[in-house]
N, C-alpha and C. Protein backbone atom coordinates (compact mmCIF):
# COMPACT_ATOMS: atom_id res chain seq x y z
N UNK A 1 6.54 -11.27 5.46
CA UNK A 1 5.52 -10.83 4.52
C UNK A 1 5.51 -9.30 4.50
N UNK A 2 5.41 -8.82 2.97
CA UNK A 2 5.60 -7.17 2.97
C UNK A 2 4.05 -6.75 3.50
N UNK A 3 3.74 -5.11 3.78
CA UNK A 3 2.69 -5.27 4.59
C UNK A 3 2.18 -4.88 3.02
N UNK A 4 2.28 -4.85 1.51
CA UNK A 4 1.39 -4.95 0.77
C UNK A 4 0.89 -6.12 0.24
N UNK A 5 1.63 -7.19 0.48
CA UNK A 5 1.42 -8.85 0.55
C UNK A 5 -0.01 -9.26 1.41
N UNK A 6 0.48 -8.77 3.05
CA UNK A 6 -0.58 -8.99 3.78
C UNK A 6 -1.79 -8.55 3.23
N UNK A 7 -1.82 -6.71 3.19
CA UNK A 7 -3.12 -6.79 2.51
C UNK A 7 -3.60 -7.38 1.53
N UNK A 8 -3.00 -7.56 0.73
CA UNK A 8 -3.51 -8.60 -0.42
C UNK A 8 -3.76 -10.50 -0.01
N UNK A 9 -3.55 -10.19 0.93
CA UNK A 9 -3.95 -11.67 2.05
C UNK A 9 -5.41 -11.68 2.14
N UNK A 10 -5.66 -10.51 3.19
CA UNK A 10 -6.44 -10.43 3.88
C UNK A 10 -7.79 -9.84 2.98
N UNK A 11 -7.28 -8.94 1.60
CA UNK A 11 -8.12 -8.79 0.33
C UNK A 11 -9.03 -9.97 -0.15
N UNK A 12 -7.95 -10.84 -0.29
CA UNK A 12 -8.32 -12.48 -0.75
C UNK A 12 -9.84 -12.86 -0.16
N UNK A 13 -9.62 -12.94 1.00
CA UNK A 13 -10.21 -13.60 1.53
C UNK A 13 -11.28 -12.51 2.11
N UNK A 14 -11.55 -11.68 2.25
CA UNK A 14 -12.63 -10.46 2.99
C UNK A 14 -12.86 -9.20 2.11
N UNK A 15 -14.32 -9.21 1.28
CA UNK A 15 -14.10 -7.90 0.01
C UNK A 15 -13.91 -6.38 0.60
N UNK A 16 -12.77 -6.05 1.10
CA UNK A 16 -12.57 -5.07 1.68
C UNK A 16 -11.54 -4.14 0.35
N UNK A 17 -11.70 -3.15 0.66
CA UNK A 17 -10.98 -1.95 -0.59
C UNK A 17 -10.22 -1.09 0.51
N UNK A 18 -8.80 -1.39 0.22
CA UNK A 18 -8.10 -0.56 0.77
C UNK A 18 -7.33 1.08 0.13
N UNK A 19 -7.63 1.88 1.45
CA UNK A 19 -8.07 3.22 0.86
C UNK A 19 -6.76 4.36 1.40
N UNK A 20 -6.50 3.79 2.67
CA UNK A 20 -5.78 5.54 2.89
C UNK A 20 -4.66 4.41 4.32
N UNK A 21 -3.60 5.01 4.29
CA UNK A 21 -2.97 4.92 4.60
C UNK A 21 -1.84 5.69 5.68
N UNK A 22 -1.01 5.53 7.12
CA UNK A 22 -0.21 6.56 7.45
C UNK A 22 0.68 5.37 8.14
N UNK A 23 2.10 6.37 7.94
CA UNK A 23 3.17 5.41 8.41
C UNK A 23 3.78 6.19 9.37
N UNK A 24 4.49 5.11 10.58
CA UNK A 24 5.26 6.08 11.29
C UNK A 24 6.62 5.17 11.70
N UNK A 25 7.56 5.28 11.13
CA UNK A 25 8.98 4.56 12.36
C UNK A 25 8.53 3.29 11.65
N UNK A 26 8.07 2.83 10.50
CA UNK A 26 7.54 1.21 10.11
C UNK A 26 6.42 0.69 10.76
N UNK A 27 5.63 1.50 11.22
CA UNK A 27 4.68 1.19 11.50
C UNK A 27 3.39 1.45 10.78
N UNK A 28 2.42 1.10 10.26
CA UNK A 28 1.05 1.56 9.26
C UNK A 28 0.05 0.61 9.78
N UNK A 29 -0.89 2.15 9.67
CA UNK A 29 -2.22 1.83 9.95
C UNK A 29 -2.73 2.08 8.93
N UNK A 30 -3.56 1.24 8.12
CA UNK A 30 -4.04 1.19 6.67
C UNK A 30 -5.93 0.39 7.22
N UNK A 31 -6.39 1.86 6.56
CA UNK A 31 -7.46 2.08 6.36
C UNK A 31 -8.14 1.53 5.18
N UNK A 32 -9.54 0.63 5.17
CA UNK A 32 -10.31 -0.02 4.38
C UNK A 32 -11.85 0.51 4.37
N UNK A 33 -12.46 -0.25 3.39
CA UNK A 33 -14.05 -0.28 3.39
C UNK A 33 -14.35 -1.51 2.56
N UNK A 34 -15.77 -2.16 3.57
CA UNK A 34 -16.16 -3.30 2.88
C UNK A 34 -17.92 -2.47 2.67
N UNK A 35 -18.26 -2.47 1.11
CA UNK A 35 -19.34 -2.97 0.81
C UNK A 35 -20.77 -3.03 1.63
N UNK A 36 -21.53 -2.91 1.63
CA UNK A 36 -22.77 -3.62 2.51
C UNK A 36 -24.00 -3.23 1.75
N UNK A 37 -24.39 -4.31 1.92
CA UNK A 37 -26.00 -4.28 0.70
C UNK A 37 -26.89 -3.53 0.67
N UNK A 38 -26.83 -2.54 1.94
CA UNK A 38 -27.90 -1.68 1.84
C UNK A 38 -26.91 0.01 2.02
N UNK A 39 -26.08 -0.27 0.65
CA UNK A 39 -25.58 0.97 0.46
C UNK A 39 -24.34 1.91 1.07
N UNK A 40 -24.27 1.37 2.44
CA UNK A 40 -23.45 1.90 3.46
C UNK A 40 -22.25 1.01 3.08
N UNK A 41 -21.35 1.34 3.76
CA UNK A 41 -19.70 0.41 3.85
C UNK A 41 -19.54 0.67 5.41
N UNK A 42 -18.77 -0.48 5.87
CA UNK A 42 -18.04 -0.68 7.22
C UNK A 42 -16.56 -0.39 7.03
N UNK A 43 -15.48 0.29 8.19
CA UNK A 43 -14.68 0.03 8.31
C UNK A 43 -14.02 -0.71 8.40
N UNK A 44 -12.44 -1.21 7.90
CA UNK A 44 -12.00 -1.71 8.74
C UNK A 44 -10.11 -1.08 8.83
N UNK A 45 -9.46 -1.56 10.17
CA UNK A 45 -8.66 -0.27 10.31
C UNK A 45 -7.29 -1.63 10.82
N UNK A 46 -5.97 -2.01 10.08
CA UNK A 46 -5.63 -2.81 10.98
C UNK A 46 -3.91 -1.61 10.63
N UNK A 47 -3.32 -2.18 11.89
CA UNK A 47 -2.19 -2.19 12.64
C UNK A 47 -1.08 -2.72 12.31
N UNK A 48 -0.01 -2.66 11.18
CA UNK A 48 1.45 -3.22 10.53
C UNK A 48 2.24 -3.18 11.13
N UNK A 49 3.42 -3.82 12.08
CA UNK A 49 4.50 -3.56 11.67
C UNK A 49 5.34 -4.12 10.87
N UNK A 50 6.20 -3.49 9.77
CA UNK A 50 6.77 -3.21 8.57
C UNK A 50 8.11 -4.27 8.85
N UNK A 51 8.81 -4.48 10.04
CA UNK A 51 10.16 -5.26 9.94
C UNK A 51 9.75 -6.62 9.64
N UNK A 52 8.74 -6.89 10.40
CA UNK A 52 8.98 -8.46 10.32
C UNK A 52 7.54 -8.73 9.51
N UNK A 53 6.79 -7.96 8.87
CA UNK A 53 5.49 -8.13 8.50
C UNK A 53 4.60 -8.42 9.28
N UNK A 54 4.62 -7.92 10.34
CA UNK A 54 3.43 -8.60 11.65
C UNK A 54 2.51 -7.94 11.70
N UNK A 55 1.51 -8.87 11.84
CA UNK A 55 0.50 -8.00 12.63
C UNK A 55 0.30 -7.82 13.94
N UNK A 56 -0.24 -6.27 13.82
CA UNK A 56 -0.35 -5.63 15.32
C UNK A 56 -1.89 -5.69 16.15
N UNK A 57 -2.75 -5.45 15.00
CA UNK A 57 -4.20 -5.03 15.34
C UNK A 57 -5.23 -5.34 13.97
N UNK A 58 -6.38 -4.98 14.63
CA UNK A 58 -7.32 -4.71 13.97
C UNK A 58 -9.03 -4.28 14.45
N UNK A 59 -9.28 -3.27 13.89
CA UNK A 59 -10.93 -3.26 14.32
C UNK A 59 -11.73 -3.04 13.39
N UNK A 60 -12.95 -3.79 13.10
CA UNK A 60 -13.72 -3.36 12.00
C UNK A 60 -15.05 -3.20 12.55
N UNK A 61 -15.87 -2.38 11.84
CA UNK A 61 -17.31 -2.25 12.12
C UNK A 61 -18.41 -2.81 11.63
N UNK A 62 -17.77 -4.15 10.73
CA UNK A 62 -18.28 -5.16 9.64
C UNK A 62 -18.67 -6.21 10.84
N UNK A 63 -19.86 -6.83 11.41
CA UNK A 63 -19.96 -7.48 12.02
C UNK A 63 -20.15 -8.96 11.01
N UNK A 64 -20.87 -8.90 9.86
CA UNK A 64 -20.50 -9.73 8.88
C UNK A 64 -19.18 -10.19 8.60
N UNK A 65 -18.06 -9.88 8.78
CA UNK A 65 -17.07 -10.00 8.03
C UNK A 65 -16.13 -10.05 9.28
N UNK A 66 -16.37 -9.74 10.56
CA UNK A 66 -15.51 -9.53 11.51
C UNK A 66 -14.88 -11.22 12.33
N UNK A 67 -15.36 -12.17 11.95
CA UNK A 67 -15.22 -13.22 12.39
C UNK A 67 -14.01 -13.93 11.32
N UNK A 68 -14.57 -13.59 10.15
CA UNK A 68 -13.54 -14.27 8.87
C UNK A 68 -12.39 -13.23 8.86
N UNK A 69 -12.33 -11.78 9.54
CA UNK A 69 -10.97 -10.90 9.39
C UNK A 69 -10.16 -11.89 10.53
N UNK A 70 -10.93 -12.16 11.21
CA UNK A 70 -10.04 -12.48 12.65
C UNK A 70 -9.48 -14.30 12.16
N UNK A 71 -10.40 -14.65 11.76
CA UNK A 71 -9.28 -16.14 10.97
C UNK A 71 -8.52 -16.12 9.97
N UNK A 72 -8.70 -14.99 9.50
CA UNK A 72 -7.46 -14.81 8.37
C UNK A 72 -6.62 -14.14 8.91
N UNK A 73 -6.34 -13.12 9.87
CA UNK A 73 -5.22 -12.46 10.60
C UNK A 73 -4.48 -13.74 11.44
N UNK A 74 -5.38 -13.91 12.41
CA UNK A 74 -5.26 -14.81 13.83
C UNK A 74 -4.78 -16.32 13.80
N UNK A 75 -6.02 -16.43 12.69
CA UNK A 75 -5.84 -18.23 12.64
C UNK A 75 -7.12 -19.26 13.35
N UNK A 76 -7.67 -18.05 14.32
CA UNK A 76 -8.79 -18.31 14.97
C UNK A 76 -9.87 -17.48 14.91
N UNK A 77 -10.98 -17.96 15.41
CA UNK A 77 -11.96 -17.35 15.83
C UNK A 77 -12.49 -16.53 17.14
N UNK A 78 -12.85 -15.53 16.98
CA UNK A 78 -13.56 -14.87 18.28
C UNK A 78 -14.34 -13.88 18.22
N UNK A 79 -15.50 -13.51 19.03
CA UNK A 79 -16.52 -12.88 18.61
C UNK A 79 -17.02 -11.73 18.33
N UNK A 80 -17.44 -10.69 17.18
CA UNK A 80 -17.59 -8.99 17.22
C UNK A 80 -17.91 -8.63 17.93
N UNK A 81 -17.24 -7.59 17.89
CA UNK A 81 -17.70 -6.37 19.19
C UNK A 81 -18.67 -5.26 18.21
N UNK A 82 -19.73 -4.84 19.01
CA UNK A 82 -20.39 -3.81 18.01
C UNK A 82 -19.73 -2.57 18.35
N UNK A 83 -20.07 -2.13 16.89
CA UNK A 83 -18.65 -0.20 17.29
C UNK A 83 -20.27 0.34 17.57
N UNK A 84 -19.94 1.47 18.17
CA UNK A 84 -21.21 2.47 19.05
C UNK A 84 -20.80 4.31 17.81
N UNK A 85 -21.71 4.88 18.21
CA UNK A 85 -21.58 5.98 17.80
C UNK A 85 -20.86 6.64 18.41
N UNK A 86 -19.96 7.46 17.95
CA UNK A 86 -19.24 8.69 19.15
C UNK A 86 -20.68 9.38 19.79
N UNK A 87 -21.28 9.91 19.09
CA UNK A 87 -22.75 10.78 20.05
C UNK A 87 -22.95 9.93 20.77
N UNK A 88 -22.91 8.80 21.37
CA UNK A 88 -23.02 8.17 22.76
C UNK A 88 -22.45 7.96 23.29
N UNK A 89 -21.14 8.55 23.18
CA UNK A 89 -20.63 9.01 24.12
C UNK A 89 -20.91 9.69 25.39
N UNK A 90 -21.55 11.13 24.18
CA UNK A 90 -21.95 12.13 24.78
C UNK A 90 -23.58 12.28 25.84
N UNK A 91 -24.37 11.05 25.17
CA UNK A 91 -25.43 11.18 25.71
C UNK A 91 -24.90 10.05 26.93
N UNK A 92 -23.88 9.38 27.47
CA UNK A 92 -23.81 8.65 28.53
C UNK A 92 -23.31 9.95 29.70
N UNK A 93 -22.96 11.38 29.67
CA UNK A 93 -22.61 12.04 30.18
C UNK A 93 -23.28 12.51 31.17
């Protein structure tokens, strides 16, 4: 599968808008945004490699949507992780 196939997989099925893109050696990390009703959009960020169409990764900040990315990548289910602010980082210091 080409990795513009996949996204258009994973489009299908999760209203995500894919936005920005970087490649390295066949590798791409292609950058998204899904929507959210109160104005804001979530990330989501997944991981290509280009030879065999595989997937590598993925993380999104869509806790809505993060269960159905992972059965349409995976095949299965498993449970969101909440993303944190970088500034708490700083205040765990």
């Amino acid at each position: 599968m080409t990795v513009a196939k996949f996204l258009e997989h994973v489009a299908s099925q999760v209203p995500v808008e894919w936005d920005r893109y970087v490649e390295d050696e066949g590798s791409y990390s292609v950058y998204g945004w899904i929507q959210r009703s109160d104005g804001k959009r979530d990330f989501v960020l997944v991981n290509i490699k280009e030879d065999l169409g595989t997937y590598v990764s993925f993380v999104t900040s869509s806790a809505k949507y993060s269960r159905t990315l992972t059965e349409v990548i995976y095949g299965e289910t498993s449970e969101h992780i909440d993303c944190k602010k970088v500034e708490d980082l700083y205040k765990e210091q």
